[in-house]
C-alpha atoms as a PDB file:
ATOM      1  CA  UNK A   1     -68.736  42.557  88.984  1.00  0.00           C
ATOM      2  CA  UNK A   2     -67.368  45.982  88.355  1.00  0.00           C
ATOM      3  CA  UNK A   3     -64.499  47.743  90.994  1.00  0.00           C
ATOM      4  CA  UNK A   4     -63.587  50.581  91.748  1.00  0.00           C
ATOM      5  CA  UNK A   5     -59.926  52.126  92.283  1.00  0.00           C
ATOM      6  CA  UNK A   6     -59.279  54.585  94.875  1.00  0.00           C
ATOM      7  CA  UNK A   7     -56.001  56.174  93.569  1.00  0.00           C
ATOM      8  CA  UNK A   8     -53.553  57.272  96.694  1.00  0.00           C
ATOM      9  CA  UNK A   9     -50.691  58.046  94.690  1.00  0.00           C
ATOM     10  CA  UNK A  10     -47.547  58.360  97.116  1.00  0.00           C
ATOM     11  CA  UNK A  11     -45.355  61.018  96.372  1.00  0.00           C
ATOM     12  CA  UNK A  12     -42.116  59.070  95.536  1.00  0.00           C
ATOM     13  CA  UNK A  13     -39.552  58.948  92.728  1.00  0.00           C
ATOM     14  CA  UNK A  14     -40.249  55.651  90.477  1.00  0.00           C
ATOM     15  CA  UNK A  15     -37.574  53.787  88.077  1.00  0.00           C
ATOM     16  CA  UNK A  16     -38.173  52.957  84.999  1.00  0.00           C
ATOM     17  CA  UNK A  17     -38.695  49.243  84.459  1.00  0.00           C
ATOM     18  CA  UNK A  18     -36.035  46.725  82.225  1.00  0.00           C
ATOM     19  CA  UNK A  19     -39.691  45.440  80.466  1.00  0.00           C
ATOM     20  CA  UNK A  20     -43.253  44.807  82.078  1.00  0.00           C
ATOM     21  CA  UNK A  21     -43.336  41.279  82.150  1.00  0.00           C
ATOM     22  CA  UNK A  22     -44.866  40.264  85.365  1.00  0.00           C
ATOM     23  CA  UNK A  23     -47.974  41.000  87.323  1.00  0.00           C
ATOM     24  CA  UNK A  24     -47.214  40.147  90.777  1.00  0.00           C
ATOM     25  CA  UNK A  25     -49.584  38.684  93.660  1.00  0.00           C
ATOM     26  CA  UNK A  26     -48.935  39.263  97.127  1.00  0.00           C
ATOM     27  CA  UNK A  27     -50.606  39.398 100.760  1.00  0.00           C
ATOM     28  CA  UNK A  28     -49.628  41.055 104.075  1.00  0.00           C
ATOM     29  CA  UNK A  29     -48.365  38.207 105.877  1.00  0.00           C
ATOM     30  CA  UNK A  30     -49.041  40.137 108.837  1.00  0.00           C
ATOM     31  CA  UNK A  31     -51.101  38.182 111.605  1.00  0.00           C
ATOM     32  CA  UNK A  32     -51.557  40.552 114.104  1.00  0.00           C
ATOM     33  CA  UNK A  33     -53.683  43.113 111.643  1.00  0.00           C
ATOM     34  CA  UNK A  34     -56.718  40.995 110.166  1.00  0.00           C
ATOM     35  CA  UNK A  35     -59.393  43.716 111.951  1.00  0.00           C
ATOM     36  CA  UNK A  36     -62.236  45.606 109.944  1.00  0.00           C
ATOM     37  CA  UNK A  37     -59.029  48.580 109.427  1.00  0.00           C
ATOM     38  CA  UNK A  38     -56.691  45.831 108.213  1.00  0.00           C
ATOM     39  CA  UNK A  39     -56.607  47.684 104.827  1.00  0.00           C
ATOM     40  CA  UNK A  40     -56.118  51.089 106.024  1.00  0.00           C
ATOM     41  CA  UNK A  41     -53.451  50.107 108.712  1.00  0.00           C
ATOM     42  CA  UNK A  42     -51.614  48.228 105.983  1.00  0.00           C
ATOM     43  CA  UNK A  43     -51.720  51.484 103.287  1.00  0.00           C
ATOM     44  CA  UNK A  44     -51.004  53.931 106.146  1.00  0.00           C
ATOM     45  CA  UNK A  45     -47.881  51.398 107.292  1.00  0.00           C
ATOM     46  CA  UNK A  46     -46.946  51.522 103.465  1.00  0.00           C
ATOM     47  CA  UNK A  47     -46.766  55.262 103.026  1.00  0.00           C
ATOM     48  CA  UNK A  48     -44.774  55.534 106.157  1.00  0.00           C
ATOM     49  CA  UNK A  49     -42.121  53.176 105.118  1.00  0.00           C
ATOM     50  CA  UNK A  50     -41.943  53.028 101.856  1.00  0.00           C
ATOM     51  CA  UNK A  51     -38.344  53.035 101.600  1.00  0.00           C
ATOM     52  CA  UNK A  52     -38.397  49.757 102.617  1.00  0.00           C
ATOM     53  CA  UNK A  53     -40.758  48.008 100.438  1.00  0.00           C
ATOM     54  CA  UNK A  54     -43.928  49.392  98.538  1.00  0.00           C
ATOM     55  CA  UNK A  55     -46.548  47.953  95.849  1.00  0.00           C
ATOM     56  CA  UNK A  56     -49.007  49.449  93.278  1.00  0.00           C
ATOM     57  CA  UNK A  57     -52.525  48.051  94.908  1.00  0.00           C
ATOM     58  CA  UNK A  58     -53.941  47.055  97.579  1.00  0.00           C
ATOM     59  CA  UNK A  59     -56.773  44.908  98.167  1.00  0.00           C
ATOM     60  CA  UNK A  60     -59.086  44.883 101.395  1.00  0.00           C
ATOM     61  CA  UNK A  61     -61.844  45.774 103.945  1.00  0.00           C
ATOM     62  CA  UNK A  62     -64.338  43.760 101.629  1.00  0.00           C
ATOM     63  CA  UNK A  63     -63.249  43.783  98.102  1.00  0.00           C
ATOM     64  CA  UNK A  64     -61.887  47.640  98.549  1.00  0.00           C
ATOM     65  CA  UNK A  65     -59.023  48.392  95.969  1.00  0.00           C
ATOM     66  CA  UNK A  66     -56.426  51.158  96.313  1.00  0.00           C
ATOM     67  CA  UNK A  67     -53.730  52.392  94.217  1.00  0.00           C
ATOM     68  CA  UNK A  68     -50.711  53.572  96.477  1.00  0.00           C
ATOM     69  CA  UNK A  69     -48.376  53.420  93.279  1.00  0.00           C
ATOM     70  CA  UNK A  70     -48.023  54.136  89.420  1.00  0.00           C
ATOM     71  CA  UNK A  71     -47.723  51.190  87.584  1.00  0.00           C
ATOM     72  CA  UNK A  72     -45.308  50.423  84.722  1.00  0.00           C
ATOM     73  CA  UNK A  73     -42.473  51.679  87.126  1.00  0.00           C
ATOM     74  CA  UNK A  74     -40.600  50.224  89.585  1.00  0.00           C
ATOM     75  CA  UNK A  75     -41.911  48.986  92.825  1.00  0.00           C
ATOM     76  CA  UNK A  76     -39.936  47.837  95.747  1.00  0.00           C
ATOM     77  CA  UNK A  77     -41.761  44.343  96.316  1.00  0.00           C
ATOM     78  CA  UNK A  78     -40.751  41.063  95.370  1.00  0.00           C
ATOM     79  CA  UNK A  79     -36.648  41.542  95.683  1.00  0.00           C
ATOM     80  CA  UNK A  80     -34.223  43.019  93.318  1.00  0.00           C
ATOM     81  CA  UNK A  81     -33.944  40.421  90.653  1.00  0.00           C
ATOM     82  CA  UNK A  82     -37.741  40.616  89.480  1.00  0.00           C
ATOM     83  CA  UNK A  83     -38.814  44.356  90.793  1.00  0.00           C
ATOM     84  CA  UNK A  84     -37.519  45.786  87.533  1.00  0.00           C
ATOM     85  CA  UNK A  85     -40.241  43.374  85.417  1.00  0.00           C
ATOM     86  CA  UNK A  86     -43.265  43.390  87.601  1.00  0.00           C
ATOM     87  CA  UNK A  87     -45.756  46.227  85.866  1.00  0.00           C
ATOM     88  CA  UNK A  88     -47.877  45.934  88.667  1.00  0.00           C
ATOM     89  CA  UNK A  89     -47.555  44.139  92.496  1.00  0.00           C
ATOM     90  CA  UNK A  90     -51.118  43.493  94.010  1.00  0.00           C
ATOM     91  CA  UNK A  91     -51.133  43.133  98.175  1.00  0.00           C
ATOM     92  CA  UNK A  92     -53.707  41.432  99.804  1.00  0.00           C
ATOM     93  CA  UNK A  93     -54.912  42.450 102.962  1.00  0.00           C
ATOM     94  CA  UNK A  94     -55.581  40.104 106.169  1.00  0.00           C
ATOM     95  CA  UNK A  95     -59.157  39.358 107.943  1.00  0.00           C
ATOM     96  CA  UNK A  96     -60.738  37.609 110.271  1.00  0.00           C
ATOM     97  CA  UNK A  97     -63.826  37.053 108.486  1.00  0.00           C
ATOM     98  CA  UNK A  98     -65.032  35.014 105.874  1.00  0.00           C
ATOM     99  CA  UNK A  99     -67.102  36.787 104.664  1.00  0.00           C
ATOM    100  CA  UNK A 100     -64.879  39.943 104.006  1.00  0.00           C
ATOM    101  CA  UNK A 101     -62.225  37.334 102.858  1.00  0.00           C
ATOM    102  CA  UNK A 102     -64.708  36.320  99.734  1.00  0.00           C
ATOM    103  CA  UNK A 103     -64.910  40.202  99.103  1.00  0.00           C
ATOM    104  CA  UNK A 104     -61.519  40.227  99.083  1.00  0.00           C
ATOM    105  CA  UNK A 105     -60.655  37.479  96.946  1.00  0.00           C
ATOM    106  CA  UNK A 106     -63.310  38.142  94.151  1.00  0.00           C
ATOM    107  CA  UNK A 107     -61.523  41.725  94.006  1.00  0.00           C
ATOM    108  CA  UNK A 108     -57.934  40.276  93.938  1.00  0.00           C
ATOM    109  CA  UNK A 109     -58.260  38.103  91.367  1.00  0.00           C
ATOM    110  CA  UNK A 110     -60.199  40.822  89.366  1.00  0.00           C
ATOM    111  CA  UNK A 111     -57.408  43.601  89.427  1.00  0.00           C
ATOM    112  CA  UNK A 112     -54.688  40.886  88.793  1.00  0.00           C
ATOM    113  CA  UNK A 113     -56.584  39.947  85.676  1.00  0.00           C
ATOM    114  CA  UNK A 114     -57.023  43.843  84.433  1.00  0.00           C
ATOM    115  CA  UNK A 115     -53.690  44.693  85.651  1.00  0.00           C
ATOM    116  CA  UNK A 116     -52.769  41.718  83.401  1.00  0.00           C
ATOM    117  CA  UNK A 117     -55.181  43.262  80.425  1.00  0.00           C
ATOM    118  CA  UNK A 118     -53.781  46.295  80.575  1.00  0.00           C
ATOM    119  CA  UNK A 119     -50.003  45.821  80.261  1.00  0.00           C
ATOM    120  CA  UNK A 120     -50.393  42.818  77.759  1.00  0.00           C
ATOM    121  CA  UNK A 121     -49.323  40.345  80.122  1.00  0.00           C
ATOM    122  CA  UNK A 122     -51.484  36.375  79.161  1.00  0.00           C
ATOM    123  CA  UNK A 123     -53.520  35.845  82.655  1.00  0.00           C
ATOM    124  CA  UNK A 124     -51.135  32.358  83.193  1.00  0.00           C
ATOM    125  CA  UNK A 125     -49.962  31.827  87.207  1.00  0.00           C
ATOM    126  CA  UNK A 126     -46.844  30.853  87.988  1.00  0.00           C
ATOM    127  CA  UNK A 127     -45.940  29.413  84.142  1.00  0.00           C
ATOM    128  CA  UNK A 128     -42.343  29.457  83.219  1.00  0.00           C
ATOM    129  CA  UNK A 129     -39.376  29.392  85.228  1.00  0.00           C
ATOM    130  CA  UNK A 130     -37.598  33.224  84.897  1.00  0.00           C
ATOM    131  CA  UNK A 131     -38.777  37.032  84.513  1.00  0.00           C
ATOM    132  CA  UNK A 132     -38.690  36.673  81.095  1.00  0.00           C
ATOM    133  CA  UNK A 133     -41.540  34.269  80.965  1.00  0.00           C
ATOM    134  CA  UNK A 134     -44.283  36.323  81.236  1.00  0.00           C
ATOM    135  CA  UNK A 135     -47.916  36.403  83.350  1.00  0.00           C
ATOM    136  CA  UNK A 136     -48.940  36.783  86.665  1.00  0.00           C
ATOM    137  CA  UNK A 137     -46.964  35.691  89.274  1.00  0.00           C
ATOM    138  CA  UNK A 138     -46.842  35.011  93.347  1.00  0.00           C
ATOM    139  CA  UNK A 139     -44.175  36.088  95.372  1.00  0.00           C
ATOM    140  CA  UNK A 140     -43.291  32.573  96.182  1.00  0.00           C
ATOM    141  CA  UNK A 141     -42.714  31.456  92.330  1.00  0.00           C
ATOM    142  CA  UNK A 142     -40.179  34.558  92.458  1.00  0.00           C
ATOM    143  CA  UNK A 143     -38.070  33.031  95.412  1.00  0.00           C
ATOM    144  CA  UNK A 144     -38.231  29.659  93.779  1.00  0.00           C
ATOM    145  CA  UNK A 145     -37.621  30.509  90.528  1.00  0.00           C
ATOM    146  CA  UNK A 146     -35.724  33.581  90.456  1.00  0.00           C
ATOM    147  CA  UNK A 147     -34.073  34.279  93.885  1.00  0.00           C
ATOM    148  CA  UNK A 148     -33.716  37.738  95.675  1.00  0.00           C
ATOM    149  CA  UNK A 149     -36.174  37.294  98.066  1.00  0.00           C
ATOM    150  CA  UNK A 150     -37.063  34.360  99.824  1.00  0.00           C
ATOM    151  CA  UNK A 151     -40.980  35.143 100.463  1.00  0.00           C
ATOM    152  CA  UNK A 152     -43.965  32.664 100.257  1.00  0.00           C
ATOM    153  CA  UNK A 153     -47.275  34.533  99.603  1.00  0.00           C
ATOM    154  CA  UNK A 154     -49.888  34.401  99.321  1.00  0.00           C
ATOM    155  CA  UNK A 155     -50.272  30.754  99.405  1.00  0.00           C
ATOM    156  CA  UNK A 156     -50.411  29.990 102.994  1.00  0.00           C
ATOM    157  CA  UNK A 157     -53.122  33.089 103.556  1.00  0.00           C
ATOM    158  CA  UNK A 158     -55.408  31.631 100.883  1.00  0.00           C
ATOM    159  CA  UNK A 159     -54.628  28.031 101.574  1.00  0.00           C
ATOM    160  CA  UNK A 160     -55.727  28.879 105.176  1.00  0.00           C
ATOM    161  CA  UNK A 161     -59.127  30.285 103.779  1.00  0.00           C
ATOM    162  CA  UNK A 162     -59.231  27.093 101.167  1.00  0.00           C
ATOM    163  CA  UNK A 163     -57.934  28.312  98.529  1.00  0.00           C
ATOM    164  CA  UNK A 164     -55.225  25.977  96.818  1.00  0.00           C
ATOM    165  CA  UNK A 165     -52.798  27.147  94.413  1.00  0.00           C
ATOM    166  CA  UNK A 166     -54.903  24.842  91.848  1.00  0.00           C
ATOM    167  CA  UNK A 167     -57.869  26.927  92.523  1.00  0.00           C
ATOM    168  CA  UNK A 168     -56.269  30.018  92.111  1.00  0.00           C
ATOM    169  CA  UNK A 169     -54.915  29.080  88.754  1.00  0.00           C
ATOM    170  CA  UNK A 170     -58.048  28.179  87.958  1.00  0.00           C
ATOM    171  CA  UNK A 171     -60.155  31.349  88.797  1.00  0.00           C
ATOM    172  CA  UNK A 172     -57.259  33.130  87.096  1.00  0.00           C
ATOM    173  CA  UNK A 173     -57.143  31.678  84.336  1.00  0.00           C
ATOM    174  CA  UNK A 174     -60.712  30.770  83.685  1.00  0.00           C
ATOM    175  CA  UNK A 175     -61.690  33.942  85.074  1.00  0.00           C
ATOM    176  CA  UNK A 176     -60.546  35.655  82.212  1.00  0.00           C
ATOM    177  CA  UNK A 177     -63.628  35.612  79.728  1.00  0.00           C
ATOM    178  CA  UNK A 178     -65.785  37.005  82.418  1.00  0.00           C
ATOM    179  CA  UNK A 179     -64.167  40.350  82.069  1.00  0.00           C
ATOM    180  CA  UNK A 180     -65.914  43.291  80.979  1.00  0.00           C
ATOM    181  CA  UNK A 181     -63.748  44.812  78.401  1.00  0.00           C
ATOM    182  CA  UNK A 182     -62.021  47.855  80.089  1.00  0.00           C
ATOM    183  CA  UNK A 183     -63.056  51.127  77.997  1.00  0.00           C
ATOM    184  CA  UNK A 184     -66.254  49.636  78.274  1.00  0.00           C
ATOM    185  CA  UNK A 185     -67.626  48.439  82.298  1.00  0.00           C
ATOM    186  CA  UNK A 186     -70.060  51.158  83.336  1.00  0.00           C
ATOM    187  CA  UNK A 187     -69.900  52.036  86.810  1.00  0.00           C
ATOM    188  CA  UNK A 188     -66.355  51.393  87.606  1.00  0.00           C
ATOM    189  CA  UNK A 189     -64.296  54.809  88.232  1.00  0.00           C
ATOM    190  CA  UNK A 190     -60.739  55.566  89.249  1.00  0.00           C
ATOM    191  CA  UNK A 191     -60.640  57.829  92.155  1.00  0.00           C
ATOM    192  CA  UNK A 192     -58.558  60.374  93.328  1.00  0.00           C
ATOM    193  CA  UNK A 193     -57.916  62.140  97.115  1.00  0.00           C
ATOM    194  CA  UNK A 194     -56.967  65.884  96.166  1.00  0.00           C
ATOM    195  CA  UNK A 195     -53.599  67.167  98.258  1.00  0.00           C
ATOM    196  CA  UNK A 196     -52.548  70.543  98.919  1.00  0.00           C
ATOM    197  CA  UNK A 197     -52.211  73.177  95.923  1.00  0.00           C
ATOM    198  CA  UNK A 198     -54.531  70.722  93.457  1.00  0.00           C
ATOM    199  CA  UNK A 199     -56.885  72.335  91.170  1.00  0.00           C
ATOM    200  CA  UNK A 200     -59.388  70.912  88.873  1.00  0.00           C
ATOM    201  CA  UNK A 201     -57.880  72.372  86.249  1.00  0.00           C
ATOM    202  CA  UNK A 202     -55.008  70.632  86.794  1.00  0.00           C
ATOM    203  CA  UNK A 203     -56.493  67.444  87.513  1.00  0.00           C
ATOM    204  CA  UNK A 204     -58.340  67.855  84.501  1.00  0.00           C
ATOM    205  CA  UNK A 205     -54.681  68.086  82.782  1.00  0.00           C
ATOM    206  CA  UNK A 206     -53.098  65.975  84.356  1.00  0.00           C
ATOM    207  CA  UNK A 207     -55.705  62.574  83.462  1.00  0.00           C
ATOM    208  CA  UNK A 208     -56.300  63.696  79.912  1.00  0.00           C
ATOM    209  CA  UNK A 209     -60.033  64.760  80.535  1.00  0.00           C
ATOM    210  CA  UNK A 210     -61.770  68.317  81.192  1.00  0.00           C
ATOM    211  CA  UNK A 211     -63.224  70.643  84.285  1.00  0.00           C
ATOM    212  CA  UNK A 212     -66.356  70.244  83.000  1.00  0.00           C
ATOM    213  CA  UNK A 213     -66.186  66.473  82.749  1.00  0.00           C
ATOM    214  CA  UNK A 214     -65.046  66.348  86.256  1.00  0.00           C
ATOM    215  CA  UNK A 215     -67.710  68.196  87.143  1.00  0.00           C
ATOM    216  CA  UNK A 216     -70.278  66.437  85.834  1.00  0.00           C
ATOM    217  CA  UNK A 217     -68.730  63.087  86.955  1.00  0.00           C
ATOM    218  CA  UNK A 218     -68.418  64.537  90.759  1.00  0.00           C
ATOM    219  CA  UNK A 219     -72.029  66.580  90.369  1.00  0.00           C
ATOM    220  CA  UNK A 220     -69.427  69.485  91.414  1.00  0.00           C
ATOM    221  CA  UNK A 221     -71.170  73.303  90.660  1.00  0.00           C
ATOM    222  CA  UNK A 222     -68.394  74.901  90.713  1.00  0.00           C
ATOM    223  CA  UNK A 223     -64.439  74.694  90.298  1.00  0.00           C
ATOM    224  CA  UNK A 224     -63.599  74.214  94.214  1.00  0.00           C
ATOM    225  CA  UNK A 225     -62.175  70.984  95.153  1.00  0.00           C
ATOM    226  CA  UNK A 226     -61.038  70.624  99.038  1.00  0.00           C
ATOM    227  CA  UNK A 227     -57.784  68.848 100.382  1.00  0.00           C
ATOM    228  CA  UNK A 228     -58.874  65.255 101.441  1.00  0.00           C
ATOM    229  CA  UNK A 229     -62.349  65.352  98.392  1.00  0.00           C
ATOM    230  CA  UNK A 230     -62.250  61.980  96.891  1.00  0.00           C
ATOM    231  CA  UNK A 231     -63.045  62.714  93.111  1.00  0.00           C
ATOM    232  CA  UNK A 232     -64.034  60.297  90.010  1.00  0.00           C
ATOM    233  CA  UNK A 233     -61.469  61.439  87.604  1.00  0.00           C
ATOM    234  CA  UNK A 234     -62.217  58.420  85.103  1.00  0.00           C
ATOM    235  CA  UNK A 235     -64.590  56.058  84.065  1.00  0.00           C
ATOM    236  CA  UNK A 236     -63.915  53.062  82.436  1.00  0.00           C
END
């Protein structure tokens, strides 16, 4: 199975990370927003307060993915001692269905895996005992093992769907073969929502491709692009 990444890139100021060790797995925690918008309410809540805390992805509304943040910088998620090592943080957003919760889940583990891929990070959960140990981690191995942040997802939101932390070690790690290899799973795109003063020229620029590739990939017959267009900018 093949995703693919809407890419809502806030406009905020990222720091530089100490070293990408860490992938880290989150959810919401938030019971009063499990509704078909769950995912939506949570990204729009995000971008509204992202002073306080933000992540890279999201995950919802039925194995949706969306990228509110560049990864290999900072992100203000998992408390001050481990931000500065976590090359990506994955939310998970709430539902009140089972069947959009097995969406969900099959798309979590999936980005935490290629997020895991990508930065060179072994697809091992919760090994080791400090940021320096790398892999993919949940928020609640940070708090017990590092401090900072005394957090406990996602294991009582997948627990309460039955999903033990055994079993999620186990599709994460045995998971792994499965995966298409990344320049090479047809289908999957990463997307992009064009803002004010955009031009496909410069999108073209600015992901390392061309206008007429962007064209082709959007069926687009001429240069216009419109504020709010969701585009395919790359496929993998």
């Amino acid at each position: 199975m093949n995703y693919t990444i809407e890419k809502r890139i806030f406009s905020i100021y990222q720091n530089p990370l100490t070293a990408s060790n860490l992938i880290i797995a989150h959810e919401s925690g938030n019971p009063n927003n499990t509704g078909p918008n769950s995912l939506e309410n949570e990204v729009s809540y995000m971008q509204r307060n992202w002073q306080n805390a933000f992540v890279s992805h999201w995950v919802g509304g039925g194995g949706k993915i969306i990228q509110v943040a560049n990864t290999g910088k900072v992100q203000w998620g998992v408390g001050p001692k481990a931000n500065g090592y976590a090359y990506a943080q994955v939310e998970l957003a709430r539902t009140n269905s089972r069947t959009i919760f097995e969406q969900d889940y099959k798309a979590y583990v999936w980005l935490l895996q290629k997020l895991a891929l990508e930065a060179g990070i072994p697809c091992k959960l919760n090994s080791g005992t400090n940021v320096h140990d790398k892999g993919i981690k949940t928020h609640s191995w940070v708090s017990k093992n590092v401090g900072g942040t005394d957090h406990t997802d996602p294991d009582g939101y997948l627990a309460s769907w039955g999903i033990s932390q055994a079993r999620f070690r186990q599709d994460i790690e045995a998971g792994l073969s499965s995966l298409p290899p990344l320049a090479s799973a047809p289908g999957t795109f990463l997307l992009h929502r064009v803002v004010k003063g955009e031009t496909l020229w410069g999108l073209s620029r600015k992901y390392g491709t061309t206008p007429a590739t962007l064209k082709r990939l959007n069926q687009l017959s001429s240069d216009l692009i419109l504020i709010g267009q969701q585009l395919k900018v790359r496929q993998y």
